[in-house]
PDB file of N, CA and C in Angstrom:
ATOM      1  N   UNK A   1       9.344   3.650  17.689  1.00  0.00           N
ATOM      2  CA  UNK A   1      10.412   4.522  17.254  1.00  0.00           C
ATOM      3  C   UNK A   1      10.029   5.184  15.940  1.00  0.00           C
ATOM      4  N   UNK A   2       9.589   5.122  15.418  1.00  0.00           N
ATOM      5  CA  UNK A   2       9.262   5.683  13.947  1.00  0.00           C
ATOM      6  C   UNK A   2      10.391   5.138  12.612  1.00  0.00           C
ATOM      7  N   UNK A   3      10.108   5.539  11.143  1.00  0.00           N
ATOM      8  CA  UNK A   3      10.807   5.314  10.383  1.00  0.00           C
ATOM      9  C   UNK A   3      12.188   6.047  10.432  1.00  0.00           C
ATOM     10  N   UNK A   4      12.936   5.555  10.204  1.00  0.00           N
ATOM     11  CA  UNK A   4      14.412   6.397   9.877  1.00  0.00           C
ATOM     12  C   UNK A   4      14.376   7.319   8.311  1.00  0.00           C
ATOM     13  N   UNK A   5      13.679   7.094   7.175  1.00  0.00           N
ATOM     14  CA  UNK A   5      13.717   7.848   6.315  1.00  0.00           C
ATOM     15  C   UNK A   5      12.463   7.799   5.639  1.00  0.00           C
ATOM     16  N   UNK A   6      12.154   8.651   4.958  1.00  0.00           N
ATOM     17  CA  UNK A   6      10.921   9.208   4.422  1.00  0.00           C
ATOM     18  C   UNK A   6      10.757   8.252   3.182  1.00  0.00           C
ATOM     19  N   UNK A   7       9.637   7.417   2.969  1.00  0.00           N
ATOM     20  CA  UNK A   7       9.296   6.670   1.506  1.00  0.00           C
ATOM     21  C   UNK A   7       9.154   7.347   0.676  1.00  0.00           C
ATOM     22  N   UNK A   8       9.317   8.504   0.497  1.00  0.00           N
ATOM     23  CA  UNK A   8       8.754   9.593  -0.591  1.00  0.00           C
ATOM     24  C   UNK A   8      10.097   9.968  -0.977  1.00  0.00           C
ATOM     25  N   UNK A   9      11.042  10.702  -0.632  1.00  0.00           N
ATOM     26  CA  UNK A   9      12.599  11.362  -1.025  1.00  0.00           C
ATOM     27  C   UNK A   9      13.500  10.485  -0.196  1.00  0.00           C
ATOM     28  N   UNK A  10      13.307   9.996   0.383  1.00  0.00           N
ATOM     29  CA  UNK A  10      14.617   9.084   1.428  1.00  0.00           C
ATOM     30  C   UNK A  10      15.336  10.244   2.472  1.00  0.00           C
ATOM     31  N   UNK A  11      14.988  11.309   2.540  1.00  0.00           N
ATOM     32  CA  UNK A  11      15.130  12.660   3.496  1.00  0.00           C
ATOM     33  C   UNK A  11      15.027  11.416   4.726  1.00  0.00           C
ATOM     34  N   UNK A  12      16.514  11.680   5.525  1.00  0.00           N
ATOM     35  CA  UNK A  12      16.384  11.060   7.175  1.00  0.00           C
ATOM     36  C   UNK A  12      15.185  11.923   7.948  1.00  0.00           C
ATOM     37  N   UNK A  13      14.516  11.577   8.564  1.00  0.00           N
ATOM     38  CA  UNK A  13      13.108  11.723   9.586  1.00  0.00           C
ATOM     39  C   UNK A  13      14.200  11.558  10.959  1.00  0.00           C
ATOM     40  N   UNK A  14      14.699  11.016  11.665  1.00  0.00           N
ATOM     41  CA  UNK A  14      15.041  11.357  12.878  1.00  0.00           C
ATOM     42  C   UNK A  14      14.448  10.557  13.554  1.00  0.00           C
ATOM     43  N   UNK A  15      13.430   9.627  13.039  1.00  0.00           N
ATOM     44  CA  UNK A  15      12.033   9.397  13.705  1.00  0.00           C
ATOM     45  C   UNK A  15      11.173  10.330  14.372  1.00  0.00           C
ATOM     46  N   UNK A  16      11.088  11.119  13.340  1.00  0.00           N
ATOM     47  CA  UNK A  16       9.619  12.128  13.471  1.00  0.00           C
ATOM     48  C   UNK A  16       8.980  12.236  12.517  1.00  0.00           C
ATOM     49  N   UNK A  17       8.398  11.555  11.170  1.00  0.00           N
ATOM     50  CA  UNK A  17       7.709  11.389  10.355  1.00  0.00           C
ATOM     51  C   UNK A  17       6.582  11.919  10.470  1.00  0.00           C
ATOM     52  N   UNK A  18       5.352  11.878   9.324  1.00  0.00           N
ATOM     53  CA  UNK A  18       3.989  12.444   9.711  1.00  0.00           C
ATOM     54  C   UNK A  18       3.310  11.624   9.032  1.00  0.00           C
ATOM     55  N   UNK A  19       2.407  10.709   9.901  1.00  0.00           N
ATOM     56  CA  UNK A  19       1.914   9.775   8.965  1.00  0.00           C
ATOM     57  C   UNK A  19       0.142  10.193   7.907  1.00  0.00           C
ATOM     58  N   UNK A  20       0.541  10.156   6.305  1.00  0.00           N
ATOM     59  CA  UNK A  20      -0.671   9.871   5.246  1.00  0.00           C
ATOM     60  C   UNK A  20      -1.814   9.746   6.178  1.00  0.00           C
ATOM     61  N   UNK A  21      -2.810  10.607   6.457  1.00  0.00           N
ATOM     62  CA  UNK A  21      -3.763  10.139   7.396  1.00  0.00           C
ATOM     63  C   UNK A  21      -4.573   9.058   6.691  1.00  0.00           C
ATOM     64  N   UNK A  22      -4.560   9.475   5.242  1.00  0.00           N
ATOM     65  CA  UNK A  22      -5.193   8.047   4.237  1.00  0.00           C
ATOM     66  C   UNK A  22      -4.881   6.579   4.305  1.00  0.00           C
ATOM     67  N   UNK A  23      -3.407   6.398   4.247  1.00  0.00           N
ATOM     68  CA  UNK A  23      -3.096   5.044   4.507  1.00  0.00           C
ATOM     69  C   UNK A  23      -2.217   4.589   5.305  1.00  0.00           C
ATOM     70  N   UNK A  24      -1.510   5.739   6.171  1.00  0.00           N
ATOM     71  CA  UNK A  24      -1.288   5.526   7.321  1.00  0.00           C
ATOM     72  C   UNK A  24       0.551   5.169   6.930  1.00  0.00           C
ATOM     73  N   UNK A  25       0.916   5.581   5.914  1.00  0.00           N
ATOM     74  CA  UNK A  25       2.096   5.441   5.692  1.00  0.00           C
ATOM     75  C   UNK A  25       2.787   7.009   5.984  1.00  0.00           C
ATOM     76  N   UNK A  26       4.343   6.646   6.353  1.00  0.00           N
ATOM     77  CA  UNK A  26       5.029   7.887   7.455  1.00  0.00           C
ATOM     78  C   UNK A  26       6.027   8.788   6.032  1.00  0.00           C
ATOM     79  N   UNK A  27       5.822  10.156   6.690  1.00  0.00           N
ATOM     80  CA  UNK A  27       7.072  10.657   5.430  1.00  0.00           C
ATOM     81  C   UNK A  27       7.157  11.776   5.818  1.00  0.00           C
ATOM     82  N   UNK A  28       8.359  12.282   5.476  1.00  0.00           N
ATOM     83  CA  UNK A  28       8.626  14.049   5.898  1.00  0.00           C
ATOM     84  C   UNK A  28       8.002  14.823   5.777  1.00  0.00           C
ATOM     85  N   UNK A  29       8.290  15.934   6.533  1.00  0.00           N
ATOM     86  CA  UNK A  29       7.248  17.337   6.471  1.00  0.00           C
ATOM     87  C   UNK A  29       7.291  17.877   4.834  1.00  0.00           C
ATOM     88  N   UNK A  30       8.464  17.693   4.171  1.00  0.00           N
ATOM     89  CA  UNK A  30       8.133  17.926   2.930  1.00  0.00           C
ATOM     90  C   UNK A  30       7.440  17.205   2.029  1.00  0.00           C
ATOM     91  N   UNK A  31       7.196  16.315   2.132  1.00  0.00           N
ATOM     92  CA  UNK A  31       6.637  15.501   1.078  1.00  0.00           C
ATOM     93  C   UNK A  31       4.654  15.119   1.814  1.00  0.00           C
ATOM     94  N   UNK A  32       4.535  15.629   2.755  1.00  0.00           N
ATOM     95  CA  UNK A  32       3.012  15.473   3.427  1.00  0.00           C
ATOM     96  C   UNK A  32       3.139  16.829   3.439  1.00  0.00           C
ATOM     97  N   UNK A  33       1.334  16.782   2.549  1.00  0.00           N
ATOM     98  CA  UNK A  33       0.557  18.163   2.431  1.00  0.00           C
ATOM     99  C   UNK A  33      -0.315  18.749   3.705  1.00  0.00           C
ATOM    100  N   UNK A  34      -0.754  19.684   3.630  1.00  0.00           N
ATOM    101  CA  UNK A  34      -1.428  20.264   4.907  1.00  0.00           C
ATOM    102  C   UNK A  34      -2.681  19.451   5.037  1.00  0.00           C
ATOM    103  N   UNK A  35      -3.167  18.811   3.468  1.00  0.00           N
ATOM    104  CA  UNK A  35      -4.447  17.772   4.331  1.00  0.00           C
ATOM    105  C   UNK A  35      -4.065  16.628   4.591  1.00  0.00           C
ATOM    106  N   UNK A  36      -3.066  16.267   5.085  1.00  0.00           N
ATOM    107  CA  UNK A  36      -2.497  15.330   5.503  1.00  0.00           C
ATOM    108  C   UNK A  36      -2.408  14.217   4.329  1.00  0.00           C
ATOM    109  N   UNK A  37      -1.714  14.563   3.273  1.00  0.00           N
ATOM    110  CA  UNK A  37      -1.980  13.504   2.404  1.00  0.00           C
ATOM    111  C   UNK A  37      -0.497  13.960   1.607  1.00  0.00           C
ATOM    112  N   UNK A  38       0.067  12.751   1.014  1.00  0.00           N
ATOM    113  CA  UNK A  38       1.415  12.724   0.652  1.00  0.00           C
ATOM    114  C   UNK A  38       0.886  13.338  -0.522  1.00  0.00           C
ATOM    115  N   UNK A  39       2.586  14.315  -0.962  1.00  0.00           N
ATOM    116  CA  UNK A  39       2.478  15.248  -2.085  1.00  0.00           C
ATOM    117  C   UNK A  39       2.556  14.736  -3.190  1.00  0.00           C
ATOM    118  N   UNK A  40       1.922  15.536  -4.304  1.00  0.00           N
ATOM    119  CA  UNK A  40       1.892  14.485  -5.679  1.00  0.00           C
ATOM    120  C   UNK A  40       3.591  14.626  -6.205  1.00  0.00           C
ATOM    121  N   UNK A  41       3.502  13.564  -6.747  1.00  0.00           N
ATOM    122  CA  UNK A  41       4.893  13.247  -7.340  1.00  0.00           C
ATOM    123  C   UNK A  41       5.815  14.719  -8.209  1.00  0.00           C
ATOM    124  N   UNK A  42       5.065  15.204  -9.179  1.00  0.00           N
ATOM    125  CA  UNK A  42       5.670  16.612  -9.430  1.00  0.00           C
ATOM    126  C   UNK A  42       5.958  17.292  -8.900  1.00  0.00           C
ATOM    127  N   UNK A  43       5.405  17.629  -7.524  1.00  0.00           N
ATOM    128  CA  UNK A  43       5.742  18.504  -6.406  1.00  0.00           C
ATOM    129  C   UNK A  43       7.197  18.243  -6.105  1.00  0.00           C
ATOM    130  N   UNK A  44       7.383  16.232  -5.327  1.00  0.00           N
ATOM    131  CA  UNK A  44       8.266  16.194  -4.516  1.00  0.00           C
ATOM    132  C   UNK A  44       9.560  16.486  -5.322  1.00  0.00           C
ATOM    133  N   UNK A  45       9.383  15.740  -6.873  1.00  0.00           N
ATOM    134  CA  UNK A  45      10.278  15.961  -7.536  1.00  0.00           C
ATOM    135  C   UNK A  45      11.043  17.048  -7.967  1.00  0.00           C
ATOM    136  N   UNK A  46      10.107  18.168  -7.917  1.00  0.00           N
ATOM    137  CA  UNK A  46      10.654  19.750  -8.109  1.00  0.00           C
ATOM    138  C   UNK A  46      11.258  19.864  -7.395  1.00  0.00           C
ATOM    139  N   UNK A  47      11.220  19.869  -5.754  1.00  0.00           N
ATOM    140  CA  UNK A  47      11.582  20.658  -4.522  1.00  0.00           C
ATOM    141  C   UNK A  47      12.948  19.759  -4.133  1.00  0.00           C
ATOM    142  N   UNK A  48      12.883  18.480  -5.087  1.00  0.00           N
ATOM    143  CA  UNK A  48      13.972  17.900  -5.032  1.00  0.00           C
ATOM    144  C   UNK A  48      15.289  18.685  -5.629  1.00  0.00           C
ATOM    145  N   UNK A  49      14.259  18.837  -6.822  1.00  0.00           N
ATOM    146  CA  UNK A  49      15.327  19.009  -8.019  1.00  0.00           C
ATOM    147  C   UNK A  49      16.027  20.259  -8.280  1.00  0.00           C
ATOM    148  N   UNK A  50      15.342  21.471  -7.586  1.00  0.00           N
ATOM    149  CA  UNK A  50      15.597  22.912  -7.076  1.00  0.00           C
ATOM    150  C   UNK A  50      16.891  22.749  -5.311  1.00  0.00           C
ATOM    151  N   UNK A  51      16.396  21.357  -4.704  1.00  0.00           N
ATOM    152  CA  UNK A  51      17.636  21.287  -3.574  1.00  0.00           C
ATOM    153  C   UNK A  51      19.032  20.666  -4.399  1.00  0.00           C
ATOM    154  N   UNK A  52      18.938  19.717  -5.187  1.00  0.00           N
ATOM    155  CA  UNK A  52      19.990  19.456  -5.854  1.00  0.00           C
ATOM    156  C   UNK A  52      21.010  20.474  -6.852  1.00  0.00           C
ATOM    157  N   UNK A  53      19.837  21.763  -7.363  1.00  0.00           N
ATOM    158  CA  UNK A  53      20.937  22.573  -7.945  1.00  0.00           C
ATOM    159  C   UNK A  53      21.782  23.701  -7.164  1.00  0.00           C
ATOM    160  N   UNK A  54      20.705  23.578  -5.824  1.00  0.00           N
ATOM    161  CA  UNK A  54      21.398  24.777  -4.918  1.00  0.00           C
ATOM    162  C   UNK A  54      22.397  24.507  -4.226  1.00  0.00           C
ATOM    163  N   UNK A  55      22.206  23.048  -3.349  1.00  0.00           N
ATOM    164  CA  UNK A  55      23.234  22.829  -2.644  1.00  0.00           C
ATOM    165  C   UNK A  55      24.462  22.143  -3.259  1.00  0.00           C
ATOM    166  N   UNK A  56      24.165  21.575  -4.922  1.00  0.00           N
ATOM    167  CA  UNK A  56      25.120  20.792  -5.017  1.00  0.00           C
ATOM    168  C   UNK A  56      25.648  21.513  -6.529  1.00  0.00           C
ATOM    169  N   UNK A  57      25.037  22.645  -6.714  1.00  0.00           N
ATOM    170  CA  UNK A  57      24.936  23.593  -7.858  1.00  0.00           C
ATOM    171  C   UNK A  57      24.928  22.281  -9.197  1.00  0.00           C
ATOM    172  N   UNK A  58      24.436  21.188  -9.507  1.00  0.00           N
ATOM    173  CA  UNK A  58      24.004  20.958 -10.175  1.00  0.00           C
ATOM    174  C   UNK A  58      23.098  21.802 -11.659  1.00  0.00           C
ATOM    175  N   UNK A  59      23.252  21.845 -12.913  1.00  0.00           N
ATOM    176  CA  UNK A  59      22.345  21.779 -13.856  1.00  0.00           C
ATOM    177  C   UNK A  59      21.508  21.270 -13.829  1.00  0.00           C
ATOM    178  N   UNK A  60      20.156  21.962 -13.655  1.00  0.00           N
ATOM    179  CA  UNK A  60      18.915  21.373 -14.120  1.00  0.00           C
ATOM    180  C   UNK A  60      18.684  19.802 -14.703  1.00  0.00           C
ATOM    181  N   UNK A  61      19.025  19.802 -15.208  1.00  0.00           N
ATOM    182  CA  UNK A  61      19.180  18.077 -16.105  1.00  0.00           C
ATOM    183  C   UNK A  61      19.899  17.257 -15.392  1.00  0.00           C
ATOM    184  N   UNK A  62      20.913  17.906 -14.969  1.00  0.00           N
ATOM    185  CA  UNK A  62      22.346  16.845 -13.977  1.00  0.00           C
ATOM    186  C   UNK A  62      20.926  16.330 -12.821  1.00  0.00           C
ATOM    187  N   UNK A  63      20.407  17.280 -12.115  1.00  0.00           N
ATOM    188  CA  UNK A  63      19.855  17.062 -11.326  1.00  0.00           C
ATOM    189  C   UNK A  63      18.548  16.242 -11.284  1.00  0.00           C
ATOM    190  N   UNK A  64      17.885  16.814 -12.185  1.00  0.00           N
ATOM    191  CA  UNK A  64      16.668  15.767 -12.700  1.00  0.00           C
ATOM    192  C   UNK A  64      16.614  14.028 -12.873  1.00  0.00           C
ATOM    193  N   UNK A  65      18.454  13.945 -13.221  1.00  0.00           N
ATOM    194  CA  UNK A  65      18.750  12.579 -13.666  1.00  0.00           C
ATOM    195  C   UNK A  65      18.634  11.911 -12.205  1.00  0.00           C
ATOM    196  N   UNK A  66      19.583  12.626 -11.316  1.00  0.00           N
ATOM    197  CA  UNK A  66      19.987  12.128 -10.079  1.00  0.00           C
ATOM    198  C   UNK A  66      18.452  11.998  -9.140  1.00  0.00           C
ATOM    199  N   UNK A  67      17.455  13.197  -9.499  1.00  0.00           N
ATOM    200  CA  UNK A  67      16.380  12.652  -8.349  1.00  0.00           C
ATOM    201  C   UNK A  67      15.408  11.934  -9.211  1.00  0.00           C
ATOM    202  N   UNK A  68      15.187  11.803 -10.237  1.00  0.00           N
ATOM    203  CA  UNK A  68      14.386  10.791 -10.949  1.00  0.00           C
ATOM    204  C   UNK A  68      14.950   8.695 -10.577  1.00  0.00           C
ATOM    205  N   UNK A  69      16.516   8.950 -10.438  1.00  0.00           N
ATOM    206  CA  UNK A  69      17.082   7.819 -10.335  1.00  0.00           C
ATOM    207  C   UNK A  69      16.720   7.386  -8.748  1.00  0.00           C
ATOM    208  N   UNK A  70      16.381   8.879  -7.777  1.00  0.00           N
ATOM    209  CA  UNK A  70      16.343   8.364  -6.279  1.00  0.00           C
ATOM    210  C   UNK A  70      15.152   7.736  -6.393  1.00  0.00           C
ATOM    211  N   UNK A  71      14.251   8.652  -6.763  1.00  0.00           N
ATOM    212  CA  UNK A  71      12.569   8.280  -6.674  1.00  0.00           C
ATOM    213  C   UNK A  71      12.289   6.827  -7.163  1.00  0.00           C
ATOM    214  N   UNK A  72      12.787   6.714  -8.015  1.00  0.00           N
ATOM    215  CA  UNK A  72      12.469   5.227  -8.564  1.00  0.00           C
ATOM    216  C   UNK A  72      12.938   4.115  -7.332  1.00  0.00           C
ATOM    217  N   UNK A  73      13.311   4.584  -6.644  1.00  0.00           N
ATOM    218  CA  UNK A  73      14.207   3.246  -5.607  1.00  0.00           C
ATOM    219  C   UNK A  73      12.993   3.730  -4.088  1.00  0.00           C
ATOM    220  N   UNK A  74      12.291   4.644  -4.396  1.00  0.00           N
ATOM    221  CA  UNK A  74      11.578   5.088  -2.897  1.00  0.00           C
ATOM    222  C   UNK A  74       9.863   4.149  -3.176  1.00  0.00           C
ATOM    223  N   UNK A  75       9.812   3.378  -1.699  1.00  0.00           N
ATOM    224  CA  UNK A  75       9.032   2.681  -1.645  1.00  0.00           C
ATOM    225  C   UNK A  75       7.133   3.328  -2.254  1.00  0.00           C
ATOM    226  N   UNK A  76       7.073   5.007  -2.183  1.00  0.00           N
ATOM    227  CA  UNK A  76       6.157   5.715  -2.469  1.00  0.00           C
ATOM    228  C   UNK A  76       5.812   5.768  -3.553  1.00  0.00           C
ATOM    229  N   UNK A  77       6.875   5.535  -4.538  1.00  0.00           N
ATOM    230  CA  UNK A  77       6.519   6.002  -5.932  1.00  0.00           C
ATOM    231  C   UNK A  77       6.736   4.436  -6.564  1.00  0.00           C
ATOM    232  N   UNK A  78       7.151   3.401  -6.182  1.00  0.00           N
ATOM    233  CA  UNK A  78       7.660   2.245  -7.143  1.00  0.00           C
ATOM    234  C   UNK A  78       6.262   1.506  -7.654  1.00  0.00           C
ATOM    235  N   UNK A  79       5.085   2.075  -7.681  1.00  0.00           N
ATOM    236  CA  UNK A  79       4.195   1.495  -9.052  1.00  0.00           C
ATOM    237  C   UNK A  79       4.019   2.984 -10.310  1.00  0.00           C
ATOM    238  N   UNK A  80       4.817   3.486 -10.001  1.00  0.00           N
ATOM    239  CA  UNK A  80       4.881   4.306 -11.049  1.00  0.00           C
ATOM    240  C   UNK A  80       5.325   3.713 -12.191  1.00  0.00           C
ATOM    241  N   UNK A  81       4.776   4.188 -13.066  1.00  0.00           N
ATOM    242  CA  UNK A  81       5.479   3.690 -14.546  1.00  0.00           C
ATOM    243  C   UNK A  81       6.047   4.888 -15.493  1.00  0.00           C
ATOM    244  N   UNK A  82       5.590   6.211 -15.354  1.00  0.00           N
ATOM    245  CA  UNK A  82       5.946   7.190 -15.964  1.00  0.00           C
ATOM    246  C   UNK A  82       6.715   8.358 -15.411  1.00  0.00           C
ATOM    247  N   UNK A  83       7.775   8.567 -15.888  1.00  0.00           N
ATOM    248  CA  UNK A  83       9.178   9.062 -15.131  1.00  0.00           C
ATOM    249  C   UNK A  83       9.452  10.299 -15.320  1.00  0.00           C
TER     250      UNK A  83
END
């Protein structure tokens, strides 16, 4: 069946993920690059943080807080140390 949500943004997959051809871990079409390799963290976080002000018209900052707080809880990014 595949994953139910993406380790990278928590975006529901449907179970259609695309799996890291590197380590074989599954994640949305947004967050996997065209060489098949999950997007670097600045990326996902932008495209986050640009969906949070549009759809939820969030401030820049309002929003930053809210996807910095998701990311930290997503299995992709939790040996990060710098936020």
């Amino acid at each position: 069946m595949g994953k139910i949500s993406c380790d990278s943004c928590g975006k529901p997959m449907h179970g259609g993920g695309k799996k890291d051809q590197f380590t074989g871990n599954e994640y949305c079409e947004d967050c996997i690059g065209s060489e098949g390799r999950l997007k670097d963290y600045y990326v996902v976080k932008e495209k986050m943080v640009l969906f949070y002000m549009d759809k939820y018209d969030y401030p820049r900052s309002g929003a930053e807080q809210v996807v910095i707080g998701q990311l930290k809880m997503m299995p992709a990014w939790e040996k990060r140390t710098k936020w």
